[in-house]
C-alpha atoms as a PDB file:
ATOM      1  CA  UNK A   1       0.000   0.000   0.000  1.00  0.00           C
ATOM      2  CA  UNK A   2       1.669   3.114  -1.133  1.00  0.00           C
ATOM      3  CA  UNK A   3       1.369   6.002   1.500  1.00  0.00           C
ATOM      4  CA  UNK A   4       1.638  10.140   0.240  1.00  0.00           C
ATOM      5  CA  UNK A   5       1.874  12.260   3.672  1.00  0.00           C
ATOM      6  CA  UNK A   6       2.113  15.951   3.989  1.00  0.00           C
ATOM      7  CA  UNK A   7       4.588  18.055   5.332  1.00  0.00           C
ATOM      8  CA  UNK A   8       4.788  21.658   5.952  1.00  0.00           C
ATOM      9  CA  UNK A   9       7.702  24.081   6.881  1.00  0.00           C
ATOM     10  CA  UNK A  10       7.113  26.200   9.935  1.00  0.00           C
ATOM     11  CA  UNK A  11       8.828  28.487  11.963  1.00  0.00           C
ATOM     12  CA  UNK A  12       9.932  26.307  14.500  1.00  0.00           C
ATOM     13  CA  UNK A  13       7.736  25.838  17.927  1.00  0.00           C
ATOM     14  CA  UNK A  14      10.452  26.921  20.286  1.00  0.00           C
ATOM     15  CA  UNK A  15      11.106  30.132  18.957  1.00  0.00           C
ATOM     16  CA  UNK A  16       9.120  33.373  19.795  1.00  0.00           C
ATOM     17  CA  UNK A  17       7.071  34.543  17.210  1.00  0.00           C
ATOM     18  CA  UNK A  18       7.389  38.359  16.477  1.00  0.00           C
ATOM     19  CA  UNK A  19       4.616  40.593  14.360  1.00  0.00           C
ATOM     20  CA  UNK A  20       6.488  42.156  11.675  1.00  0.00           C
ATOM     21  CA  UNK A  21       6.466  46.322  12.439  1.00  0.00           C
ATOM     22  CA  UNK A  22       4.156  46.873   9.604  1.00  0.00           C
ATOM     23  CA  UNK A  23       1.789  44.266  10.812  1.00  0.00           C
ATOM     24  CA  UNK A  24       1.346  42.683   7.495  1.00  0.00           C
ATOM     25  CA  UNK A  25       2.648  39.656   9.162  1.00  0.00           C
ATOM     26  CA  UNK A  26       5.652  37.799  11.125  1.00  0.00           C
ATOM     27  CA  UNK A  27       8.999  38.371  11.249  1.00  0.00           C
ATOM     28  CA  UNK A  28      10.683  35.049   9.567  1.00  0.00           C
ATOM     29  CA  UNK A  29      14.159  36.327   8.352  1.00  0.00           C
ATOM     30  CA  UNK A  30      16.914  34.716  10.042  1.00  0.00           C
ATOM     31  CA  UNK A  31      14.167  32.891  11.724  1.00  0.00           C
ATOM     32  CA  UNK A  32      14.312  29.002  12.769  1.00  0.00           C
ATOM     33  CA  UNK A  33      12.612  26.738  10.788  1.00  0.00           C
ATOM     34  CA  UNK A  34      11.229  23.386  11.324  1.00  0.00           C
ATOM     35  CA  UNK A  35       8.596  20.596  10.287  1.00  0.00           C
ATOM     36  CA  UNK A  36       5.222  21.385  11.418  1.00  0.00           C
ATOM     37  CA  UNK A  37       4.965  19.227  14.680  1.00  0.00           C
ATOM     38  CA  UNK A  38       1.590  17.536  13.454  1.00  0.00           C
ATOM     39  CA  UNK A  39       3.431  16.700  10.408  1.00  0.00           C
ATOM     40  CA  UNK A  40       6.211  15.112  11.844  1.00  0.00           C
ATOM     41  CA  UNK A  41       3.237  12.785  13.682  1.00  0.00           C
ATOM     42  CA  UNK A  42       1.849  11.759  10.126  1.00  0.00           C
ATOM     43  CA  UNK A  43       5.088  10.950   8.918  1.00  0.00           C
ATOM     44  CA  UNK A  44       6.269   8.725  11.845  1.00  0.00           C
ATOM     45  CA  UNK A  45       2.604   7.072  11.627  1.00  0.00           C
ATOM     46  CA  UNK A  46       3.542   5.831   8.073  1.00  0.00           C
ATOM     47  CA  UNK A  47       7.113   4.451   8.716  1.00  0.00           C
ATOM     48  CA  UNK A  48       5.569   3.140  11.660  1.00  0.00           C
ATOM     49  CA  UNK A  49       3.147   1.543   9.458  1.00  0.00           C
ATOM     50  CA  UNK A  50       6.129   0.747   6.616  1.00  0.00           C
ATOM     51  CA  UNK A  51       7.645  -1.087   9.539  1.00  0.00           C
ATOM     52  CA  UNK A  52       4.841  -3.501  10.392  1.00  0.00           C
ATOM     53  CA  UNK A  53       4.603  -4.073   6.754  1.00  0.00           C
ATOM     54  CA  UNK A  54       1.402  -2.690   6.615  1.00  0.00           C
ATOM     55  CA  UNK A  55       2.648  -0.191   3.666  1.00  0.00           C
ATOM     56  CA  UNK A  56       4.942  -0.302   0.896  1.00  0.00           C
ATOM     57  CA  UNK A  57       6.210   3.453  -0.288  1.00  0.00           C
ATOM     58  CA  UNK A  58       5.567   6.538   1.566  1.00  0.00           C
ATOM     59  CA  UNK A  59       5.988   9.603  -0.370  1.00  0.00           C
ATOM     60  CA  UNK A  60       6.207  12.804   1.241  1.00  0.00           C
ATOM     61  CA  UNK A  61       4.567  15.869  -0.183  1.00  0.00           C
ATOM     62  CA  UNK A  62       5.090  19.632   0.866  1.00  0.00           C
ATOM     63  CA  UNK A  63       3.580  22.890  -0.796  1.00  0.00           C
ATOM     64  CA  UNK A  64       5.883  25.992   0.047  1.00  0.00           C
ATOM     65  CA  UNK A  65       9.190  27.800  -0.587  1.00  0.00           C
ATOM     66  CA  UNK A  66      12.110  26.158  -2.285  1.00  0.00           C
ATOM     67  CA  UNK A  67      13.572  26.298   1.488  1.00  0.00           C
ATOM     68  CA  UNK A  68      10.911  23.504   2.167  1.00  0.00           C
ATOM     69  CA  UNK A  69      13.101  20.820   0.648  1.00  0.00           C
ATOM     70  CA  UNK A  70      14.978  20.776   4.116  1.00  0.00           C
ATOM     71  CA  UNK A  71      11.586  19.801   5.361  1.00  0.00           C
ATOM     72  CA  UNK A  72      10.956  17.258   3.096  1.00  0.00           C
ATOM     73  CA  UNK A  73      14.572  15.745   3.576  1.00  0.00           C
ATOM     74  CA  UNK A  74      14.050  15.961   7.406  1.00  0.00           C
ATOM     75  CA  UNK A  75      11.160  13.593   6.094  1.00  0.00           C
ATOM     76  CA  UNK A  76      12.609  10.839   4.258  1.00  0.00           C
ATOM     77  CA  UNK A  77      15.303  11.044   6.818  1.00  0.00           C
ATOM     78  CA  UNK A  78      12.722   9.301   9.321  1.00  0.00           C
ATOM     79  CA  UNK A  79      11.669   6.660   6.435  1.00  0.00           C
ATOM     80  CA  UNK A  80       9.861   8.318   3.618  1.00  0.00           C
ATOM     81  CA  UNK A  81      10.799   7.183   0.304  1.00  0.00           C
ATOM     82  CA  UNK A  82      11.177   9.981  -1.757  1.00  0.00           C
ATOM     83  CA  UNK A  83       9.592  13.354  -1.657  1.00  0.00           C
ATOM     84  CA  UNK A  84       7.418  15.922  -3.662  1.00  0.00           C
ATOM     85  CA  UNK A  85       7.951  19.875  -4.000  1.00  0.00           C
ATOM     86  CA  UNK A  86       5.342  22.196  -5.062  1.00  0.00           C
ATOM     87  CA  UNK A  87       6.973  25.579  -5.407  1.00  0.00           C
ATOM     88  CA  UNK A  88       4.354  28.220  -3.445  1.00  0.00           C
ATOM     89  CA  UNK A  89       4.029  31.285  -1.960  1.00  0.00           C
ATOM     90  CA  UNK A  90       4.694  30.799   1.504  1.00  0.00           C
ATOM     91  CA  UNK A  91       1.438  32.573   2.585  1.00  0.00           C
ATOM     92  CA  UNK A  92      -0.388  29.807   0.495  1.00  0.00           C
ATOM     93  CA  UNK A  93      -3.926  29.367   1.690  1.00  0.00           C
ATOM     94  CA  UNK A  94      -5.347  26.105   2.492  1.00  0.00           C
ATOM     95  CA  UNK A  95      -7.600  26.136  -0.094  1.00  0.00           C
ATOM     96  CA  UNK A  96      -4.953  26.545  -2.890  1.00  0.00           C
ATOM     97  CA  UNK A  97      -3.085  23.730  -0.663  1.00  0.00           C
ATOM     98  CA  UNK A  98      -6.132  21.146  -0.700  1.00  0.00           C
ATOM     99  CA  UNK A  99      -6.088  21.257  -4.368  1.00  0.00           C
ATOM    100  CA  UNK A 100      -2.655  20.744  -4.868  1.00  0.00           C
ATOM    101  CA  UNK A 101      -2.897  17.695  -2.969  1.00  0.00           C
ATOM    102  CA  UNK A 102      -5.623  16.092  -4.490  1.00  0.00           C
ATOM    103  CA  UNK A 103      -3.750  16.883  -7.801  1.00  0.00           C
ATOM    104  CA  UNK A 104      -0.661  15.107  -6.394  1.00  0.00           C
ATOM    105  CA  UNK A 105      -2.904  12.268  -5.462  1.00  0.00           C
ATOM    106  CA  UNK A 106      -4.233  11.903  -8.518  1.00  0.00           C
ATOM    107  CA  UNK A 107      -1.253  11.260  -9.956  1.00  0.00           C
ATOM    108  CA  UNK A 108       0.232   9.066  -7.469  1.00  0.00           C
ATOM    109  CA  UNK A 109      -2.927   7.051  -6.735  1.00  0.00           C
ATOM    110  CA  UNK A 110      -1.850   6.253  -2.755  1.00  0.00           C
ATOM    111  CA  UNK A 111      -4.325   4.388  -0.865  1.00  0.00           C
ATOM    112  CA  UNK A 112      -4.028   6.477   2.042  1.00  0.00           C
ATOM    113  CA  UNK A 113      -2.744   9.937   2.862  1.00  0.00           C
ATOM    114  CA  UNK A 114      -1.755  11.385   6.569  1.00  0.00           C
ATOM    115  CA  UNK A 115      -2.247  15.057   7.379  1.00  0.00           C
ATOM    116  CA  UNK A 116      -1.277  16.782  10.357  1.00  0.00           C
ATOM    117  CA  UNK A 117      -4.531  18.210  11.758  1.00  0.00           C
ATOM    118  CA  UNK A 118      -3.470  21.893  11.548  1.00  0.00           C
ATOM    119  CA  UNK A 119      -0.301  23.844  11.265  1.00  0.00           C
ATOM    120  CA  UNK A 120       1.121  25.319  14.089  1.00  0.00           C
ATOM    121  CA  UNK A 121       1.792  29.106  11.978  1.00  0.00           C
ATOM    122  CA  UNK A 122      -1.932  29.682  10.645  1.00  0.00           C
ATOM    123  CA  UNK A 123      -3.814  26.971  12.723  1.00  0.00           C
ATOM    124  CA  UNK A 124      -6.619  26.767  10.039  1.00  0.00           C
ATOM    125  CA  UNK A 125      -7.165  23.337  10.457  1.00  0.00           C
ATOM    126  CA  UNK A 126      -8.865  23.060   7.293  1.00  0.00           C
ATOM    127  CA  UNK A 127      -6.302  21.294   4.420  1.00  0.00           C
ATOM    128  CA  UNK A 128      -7.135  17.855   5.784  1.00  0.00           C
ATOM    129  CA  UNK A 129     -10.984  18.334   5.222  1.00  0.00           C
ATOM    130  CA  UNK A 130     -10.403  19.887   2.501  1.00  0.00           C
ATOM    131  CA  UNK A 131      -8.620  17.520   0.503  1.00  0.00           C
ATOM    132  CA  UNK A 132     -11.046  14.789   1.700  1.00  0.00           C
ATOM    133  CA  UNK A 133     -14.019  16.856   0.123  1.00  0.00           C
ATOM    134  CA  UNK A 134     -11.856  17.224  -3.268  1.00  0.00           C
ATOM    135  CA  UNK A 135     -11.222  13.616  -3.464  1.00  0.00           C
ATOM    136  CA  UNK A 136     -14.650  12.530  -1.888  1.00  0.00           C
ATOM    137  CA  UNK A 137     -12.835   9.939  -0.097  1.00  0.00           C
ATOM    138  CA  UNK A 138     -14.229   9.223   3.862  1.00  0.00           C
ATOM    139  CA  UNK A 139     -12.204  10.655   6.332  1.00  0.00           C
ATOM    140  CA  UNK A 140     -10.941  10.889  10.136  1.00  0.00           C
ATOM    141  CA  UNK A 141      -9.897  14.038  11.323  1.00  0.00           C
ATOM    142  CA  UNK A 142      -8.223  13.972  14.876  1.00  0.00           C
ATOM    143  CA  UNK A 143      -6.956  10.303  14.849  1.00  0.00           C
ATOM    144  CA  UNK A 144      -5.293   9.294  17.598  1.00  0.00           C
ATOM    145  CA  UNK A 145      -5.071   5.632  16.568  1.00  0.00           C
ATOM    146  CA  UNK A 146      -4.815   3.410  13.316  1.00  0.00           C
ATOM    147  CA  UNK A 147      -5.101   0.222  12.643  1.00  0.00           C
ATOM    148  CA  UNK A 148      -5.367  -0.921   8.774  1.00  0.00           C
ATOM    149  CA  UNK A 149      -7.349  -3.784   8.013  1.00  0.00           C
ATOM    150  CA  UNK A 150      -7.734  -4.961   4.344  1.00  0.00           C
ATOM    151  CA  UNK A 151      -9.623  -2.525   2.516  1.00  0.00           C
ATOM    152  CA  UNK A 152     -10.717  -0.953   5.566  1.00  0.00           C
ATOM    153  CA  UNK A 153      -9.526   0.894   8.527  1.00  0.00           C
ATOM    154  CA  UNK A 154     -10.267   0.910  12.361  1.00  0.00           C
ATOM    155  CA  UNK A 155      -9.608   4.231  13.632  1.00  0.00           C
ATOM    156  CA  UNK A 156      -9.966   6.171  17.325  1.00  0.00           C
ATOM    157  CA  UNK A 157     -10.777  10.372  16.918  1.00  0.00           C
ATOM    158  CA  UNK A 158     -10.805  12.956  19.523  1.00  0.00           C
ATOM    159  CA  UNK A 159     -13.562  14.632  20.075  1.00  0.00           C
ATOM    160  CA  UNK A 160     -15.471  17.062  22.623  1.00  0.00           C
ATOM    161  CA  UNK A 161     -17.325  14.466  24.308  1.00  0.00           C
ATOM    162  CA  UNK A 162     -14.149  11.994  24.717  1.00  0.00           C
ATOM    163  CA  UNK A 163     -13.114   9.449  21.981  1.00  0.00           C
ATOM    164  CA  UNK A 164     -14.867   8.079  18.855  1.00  0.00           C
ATOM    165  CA  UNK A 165     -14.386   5.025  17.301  1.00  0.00           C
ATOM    166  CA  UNK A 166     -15.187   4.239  13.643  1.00  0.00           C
ATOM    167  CA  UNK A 167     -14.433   1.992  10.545  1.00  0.00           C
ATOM    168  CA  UNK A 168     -13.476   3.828   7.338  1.00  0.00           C
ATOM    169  CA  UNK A 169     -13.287   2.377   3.862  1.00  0.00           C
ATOM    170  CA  UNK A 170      -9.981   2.903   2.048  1.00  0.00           C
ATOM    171  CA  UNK A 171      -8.627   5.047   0.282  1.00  0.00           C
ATOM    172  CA  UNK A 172      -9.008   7.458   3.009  1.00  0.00           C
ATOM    173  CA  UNK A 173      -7.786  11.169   4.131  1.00  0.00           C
ATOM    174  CA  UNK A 174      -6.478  10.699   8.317  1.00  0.00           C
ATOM    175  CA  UNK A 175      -5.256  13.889   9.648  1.00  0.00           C
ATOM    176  CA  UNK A 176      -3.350  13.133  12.973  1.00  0.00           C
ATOM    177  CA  UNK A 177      -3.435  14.555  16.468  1.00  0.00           C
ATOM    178  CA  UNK A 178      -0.701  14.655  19.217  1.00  0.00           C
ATOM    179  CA  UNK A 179      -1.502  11.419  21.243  1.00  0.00           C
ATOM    180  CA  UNK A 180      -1.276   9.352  18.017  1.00  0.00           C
ATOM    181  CA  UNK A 181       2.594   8.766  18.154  1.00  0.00           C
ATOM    182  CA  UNK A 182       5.820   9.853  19.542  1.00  0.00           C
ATOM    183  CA  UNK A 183       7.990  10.976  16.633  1.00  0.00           C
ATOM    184  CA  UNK A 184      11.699   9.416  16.603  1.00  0.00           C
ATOM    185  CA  UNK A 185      14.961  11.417  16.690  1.00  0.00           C
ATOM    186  CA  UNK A 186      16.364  11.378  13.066  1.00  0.00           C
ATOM    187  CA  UNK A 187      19.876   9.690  13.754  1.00  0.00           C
ATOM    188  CA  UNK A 188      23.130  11.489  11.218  1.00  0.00           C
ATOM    189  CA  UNK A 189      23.315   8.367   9.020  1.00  0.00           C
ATOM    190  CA  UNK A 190      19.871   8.588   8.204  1.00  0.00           C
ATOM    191  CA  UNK A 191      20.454  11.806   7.325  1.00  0.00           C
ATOM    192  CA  UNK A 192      22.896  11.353   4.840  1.00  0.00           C
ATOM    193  CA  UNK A 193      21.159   8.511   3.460  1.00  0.00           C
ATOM    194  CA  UNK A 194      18.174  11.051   2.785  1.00  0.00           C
ATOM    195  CA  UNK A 195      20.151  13.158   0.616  1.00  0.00           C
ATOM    196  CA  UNK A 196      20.452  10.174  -2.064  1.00  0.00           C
ATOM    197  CA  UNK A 197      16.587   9.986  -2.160  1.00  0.00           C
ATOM    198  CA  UNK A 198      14.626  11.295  -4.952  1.00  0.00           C
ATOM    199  CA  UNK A 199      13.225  14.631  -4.811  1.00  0.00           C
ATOM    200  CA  UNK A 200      10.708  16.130  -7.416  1.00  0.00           C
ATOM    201  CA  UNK A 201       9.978  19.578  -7.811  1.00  0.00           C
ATOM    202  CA  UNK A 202       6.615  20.726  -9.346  1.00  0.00           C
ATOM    203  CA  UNK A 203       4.733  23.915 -10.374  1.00  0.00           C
ATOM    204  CA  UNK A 204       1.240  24.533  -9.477  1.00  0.00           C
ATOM    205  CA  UNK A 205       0.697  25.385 -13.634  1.00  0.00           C
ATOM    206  CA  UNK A 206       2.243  22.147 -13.902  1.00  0.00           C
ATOM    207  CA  UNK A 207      -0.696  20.502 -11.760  1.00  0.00           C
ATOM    208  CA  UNK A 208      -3.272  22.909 -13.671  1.00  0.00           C
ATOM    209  CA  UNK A 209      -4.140  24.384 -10.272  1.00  0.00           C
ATOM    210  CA  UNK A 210      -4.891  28.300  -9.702  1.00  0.00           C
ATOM    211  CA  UNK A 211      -3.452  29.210  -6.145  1.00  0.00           C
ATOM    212  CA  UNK A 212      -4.555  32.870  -6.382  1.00  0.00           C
ATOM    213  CA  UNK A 213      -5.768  33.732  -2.774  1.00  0.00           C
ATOM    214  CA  UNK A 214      -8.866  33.836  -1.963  1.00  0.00           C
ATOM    215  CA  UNK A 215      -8.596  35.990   1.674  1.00  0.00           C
ATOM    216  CA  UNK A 216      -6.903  38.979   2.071  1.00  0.00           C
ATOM    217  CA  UNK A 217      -5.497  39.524   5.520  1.00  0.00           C
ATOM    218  CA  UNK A 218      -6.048  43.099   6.305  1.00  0.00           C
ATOM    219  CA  UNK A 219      -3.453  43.363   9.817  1.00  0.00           C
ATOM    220  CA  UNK A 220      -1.566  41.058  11.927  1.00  0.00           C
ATOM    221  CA  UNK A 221      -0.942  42.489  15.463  1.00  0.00           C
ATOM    222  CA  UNK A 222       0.388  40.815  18.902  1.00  0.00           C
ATOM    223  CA  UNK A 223      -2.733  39.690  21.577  1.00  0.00           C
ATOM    224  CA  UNK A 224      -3.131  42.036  24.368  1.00  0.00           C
ATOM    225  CA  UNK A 225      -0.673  41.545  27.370  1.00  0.00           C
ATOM    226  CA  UNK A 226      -2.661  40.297  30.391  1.00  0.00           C
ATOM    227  CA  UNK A 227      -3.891  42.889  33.748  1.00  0.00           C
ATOM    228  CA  UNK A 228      -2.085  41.767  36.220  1.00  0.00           C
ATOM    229  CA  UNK A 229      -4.183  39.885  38.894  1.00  0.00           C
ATOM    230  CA  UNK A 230      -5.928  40.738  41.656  1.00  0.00           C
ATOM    231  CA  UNK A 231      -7.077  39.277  45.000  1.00  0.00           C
ATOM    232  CA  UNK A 232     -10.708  38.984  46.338  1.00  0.00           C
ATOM    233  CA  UNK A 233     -12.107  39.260  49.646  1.00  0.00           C
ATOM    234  CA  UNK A 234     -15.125  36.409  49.334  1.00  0.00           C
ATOM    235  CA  UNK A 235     -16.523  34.506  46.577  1.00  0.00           C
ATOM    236  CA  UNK A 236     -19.254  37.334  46.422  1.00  0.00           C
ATOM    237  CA  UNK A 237     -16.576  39.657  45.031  1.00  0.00           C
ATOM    238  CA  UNK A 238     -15.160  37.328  43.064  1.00  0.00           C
ATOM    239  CA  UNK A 239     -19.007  36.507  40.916  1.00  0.00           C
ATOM    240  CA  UNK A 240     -19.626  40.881  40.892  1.00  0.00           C
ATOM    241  CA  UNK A 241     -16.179  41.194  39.496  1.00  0.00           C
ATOM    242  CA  UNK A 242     -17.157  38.363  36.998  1.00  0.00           C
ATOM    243  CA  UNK A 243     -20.538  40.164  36.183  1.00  0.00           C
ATOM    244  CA  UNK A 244     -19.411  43.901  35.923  1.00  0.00           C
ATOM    245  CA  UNK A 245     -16.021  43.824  35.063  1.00  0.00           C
ATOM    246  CA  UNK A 246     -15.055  40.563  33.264  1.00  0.00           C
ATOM    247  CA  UNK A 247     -18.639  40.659  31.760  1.00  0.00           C
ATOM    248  CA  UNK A 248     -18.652  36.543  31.406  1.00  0.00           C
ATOM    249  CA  UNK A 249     -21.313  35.324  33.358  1.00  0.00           C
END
């Protein structure tokens, strides 16, 4: 069973995010990089799954910057196959995204495909839905456990009321949430052993897709810094305080 996953390039988690000055968004030159943490869930899910003998090729696709190949590397370093570049904007929207994808899987014909469940820069949380509409294949969205069967595949979400557990048909779109795995450290041999791996770079023309955005974001600005605290005398305090001043109940 051959396996496309999708990876995206992020600044990376441990580094403080700062509003550009003009607002029109944030600061990433000279700025950290990393896989999307989500992402690097999916893609230890399918070598996981390559392991068990479960699949047969993973191929790891990412939509973004030339820069993005590191990502993609980083990638087949943990066990992908080979990866897929489609040259993009970096401010891509998901939209634009979803249908790259679903071109991408049209050519490659997997039988399943991984998503992270959002992106830690944007957190839209929309590609993975998105692509599953495109394709009209079922899907699970917050997965925190897989286990392929056949044709079929038994599968655990997260949801508001605790944890739901269904059987989808494959193929399939799973977009993965942080209790599904614990990705592995990518050792220096592996490494250089990604470098030999085959890397393709695409063009959205190529894929006949229009990426043209579809949102305009008007300003990007810092949230507020929070009061500082204060102490109350009794819980009566506390509720008027909650009533007048906080305004929530």
């Amino acid at each position: 069973m051959k396996v496309l996953v999708t990876v995206k390039r992020v600044i990376d988690p441990y580094v403080k995010v700062r509003v550009k000055s003009d607002g029109t968004g944030v600061e990433t030159a000279n700025v950290k990089m990393a896989m999307n943490p989500f992402c690097e869930i999916a893609v230890e899910q399918a070598v996981r799954m390559k392991e068990a003998g479960v699949v047969t090729e993973i191929v790891a696709v990412s939509v973004g910057v030339a820069q993005s190949q590191e990502t993609l590397r980083t990638a087949m370093a943990m066990g992908a196959d080979r990866g897929i570049l489609i040259e993009a904007p970096a401010d891509i929207q998901p939209l634009a995204v979803a249908k790259l994808v679903k071109a991408v899987v049209d050519k490659e014909q997997p039988k399943l495909v991984i998503m992270g469940k959002q992106a830690i820069d944007d957190d839209a949380n929309q590609t993975g839905q998105m692509v599953s509409a495109l394709l009209g294949w079922p899907q699970s969205a917050f997965t925190s456990a897989i286990t392929v069967n056949g044709d079929a595949a038994d599968v655990t979400r997260e949801v508001d009321g605790g944890l739901e557990k269904l059987t989808i048909k494959l193929p399939a779109v799973i977009t993965t949430d942080l209790r599904l795995n614990e990705p592995r450290y990518v050792t220096l041999p592996n490494i250089m052993k990604a470098k030999k791996k085959p890397l393709e770079t695409l063009k959205p023309e190529a894929l006949g897709v229009d990426i043209a955005p579809r949102l305009k974001t008007l300003k990007v600005e810092e949230p507020p810094k929070r009061g500082a605290g204060v102490k109350v005398a009794d819980v009566a305090e506390l509720v008027a305080k909650l009533k007048n001043e906080a305004k929530v109940i």
